[in-house]
N, C-alpha and C. Protein backbone atom coordinates (compact mmCIF):
# COMPACT_ATOMS: atom_id res chain seq x y z
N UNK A 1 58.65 -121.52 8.65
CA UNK A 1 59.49 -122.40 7.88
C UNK A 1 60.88 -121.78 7.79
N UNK A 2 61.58 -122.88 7.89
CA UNK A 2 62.82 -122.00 7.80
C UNK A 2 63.63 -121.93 6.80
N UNK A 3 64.52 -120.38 6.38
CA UNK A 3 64.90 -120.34 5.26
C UNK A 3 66.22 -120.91 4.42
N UNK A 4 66.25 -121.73 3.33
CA UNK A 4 67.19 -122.50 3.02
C UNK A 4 68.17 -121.51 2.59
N UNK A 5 69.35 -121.76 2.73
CA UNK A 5 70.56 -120.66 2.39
C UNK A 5 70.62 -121.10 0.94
N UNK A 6 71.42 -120.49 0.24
CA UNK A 6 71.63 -120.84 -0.84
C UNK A 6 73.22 -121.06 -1.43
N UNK A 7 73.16 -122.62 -1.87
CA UNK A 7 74.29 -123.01 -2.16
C UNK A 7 75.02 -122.38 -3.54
N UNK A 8 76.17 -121.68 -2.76
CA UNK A 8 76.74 -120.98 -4.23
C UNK A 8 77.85 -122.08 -5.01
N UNK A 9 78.58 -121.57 -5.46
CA UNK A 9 79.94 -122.83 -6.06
C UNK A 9 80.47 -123.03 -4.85
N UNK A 10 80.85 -121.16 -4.14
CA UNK A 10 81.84 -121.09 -3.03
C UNK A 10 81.69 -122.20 -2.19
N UNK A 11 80.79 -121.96 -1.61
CA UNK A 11 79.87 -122.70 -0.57
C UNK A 11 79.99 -124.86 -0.59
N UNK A 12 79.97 -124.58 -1.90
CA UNK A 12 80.24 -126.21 -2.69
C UNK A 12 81.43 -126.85 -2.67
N UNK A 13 81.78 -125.61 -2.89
CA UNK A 13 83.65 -126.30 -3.09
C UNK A 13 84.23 -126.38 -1.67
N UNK A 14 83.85 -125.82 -0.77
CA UNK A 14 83.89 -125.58 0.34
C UNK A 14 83.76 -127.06 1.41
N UNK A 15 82.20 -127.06 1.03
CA UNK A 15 81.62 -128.67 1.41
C UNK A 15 82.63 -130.19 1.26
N UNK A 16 82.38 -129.88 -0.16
CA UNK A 16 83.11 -131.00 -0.81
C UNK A 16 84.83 -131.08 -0.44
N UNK A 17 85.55 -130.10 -0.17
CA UNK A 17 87.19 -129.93 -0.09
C UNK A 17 87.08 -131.07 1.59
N UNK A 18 86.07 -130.54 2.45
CA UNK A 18 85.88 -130.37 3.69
C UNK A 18 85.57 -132.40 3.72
N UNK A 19 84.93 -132.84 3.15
CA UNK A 19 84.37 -134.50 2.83
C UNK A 19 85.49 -135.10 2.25
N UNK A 20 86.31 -134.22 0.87
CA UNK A 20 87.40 -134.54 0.60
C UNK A 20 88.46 -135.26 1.57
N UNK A 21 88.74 -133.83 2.41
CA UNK A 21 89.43 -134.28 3.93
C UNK A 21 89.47 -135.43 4.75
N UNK A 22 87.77 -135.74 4.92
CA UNK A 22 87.32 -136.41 5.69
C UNK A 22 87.65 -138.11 5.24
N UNK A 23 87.62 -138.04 4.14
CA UNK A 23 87.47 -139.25 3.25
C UNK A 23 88.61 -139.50 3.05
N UNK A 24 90.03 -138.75 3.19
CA UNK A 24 91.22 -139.12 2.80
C UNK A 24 91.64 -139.52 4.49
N UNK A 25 91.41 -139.09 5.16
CA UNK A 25 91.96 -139.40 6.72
C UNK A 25 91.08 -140.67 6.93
N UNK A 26 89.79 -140.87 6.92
CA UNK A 26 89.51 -142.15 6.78
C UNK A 26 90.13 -142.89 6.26
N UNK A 27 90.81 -142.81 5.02
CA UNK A 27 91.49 -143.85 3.91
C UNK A 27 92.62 -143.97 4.84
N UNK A 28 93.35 -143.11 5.66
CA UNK A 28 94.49 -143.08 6.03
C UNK A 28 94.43 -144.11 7.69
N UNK A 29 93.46 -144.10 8.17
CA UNK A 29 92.87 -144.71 9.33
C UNK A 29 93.35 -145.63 8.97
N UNK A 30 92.25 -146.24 7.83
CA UNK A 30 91.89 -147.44 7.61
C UNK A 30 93.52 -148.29 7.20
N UNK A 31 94.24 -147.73 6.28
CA UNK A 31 95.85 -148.33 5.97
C UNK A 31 96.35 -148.45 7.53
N UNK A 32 95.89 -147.64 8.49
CA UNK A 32 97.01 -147.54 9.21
C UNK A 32 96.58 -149.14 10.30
N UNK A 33 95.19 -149.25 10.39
CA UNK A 33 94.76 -150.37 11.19
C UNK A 33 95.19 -151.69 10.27
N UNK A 34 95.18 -151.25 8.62
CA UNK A 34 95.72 -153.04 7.69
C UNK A 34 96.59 -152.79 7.96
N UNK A 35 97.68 -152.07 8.33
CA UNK A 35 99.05 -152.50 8.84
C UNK A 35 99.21 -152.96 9.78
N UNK A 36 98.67 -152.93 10.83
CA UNK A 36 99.06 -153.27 12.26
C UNK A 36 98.46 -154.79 12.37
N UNK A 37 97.31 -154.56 11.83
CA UNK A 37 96.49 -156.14 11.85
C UNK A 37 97.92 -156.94 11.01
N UNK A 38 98.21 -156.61 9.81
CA UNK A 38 99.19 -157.50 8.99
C UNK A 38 100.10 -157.81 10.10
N UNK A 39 100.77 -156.65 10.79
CA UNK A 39 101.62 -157.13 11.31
C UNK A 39 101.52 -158.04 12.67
N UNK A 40 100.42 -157.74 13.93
CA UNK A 40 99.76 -158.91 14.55
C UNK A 40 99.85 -160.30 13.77
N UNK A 41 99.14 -160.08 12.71
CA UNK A 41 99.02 -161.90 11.80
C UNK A 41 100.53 -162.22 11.76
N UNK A 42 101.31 -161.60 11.27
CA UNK A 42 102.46 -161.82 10.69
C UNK A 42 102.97 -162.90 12.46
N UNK A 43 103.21 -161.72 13.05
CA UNK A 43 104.00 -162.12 14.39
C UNK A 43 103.03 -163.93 14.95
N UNK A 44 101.47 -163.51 14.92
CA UNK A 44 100.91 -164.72 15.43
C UNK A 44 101.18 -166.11 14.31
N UNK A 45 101.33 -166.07 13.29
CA UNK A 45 101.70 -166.63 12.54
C UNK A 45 102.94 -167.32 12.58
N UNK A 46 104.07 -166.04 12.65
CA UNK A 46 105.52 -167.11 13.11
C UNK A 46 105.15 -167.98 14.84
N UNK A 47 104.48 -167.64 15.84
CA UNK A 47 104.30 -168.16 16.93
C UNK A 47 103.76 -169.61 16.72
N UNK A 48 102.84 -169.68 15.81
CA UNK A 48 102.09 -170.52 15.29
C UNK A 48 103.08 -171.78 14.91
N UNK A 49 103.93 -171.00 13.36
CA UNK A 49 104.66 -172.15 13.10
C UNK A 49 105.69 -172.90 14.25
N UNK A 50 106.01 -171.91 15.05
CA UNK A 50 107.26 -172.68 16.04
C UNK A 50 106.48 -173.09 16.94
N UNK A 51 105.35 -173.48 17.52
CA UNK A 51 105.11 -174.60 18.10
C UNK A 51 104.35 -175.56 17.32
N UNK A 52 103.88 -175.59 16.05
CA UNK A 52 103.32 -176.63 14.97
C UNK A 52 105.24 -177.61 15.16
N UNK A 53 106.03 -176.44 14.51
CA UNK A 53 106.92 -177.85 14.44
C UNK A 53 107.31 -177.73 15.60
N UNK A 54 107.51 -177.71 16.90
CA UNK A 54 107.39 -177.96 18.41
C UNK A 54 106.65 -179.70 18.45
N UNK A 55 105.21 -179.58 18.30
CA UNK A 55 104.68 -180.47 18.42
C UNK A 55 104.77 -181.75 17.53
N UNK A 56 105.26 -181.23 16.44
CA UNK A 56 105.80 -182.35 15.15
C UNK A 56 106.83 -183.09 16.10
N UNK A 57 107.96 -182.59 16.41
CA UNK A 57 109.09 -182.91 17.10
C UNK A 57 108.74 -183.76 18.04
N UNK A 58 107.64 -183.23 19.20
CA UNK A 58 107.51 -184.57 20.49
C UNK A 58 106.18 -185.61 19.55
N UNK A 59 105.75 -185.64 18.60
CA UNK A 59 104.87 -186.65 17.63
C UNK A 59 106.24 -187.20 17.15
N UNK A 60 106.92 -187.02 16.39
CA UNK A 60 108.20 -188.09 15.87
C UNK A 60 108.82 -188.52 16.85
N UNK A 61 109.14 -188.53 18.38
CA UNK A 61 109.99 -188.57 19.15
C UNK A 61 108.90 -189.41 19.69
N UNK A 62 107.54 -189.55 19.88
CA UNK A 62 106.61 -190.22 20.97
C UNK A 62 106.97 -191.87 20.09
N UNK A 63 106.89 -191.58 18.82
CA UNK A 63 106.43 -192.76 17.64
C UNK A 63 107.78 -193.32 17.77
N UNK A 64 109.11 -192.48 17.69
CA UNK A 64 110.51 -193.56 17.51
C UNK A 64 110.61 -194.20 19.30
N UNK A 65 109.89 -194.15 20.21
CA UNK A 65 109.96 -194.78 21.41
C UNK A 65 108.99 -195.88 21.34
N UNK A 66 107.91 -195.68 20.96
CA UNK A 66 106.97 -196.52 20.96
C UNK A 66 107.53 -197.79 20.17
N UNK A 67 108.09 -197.36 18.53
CA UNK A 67 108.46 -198.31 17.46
C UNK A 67 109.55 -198.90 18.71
N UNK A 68 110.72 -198.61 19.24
CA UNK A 68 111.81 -199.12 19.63
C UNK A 68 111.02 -199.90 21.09
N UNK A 69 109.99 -199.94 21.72
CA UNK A 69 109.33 -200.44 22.99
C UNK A 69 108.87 -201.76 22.36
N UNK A 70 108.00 -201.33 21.08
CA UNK A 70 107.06 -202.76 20.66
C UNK A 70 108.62 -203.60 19.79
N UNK A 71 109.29 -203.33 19.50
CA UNK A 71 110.36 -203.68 18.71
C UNK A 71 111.33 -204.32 19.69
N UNK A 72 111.76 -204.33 20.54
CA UNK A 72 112.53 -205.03 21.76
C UNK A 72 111.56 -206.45 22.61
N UNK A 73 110.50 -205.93 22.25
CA UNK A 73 109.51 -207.02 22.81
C UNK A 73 109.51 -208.71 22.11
């Protein structure tokens, strides 16, 4: 069987500083990927709106030809 060492404070504080670490660079990962995602959304988002009103534009423009086609008739 093999023999368990024995955990002193040293040894503890040691562990824990070491998870500490680990857990703050994770935290730091993780901000660094919600930024980039925000900023992807952000950019796909303005792309978004300028062809929404793109397509508004040839929808009002299809309808004032149509009104002025059936309207001359």
């Amino acid at each position: 069987m093999a023999s368990r060492g024995k955990w002193t404070d040293e040894r503890l504080d040691e562990a824990f500083a070491r998870l500490d670490g680990d857990v703050r660079g994770l935290r730091n990962e993780i901000q660094d990927l919600r930024t980039e995602i925000n900023t992807r959304f952000d950019a796909l988002q303005g792309r978004m709106e300028i062809r929404f009103d793109q397509q508004l534009h040839v929808l009002i423009v299809a309808v004032l030809v149509i009104t002025i086609v059936l309207a001359s008739n």
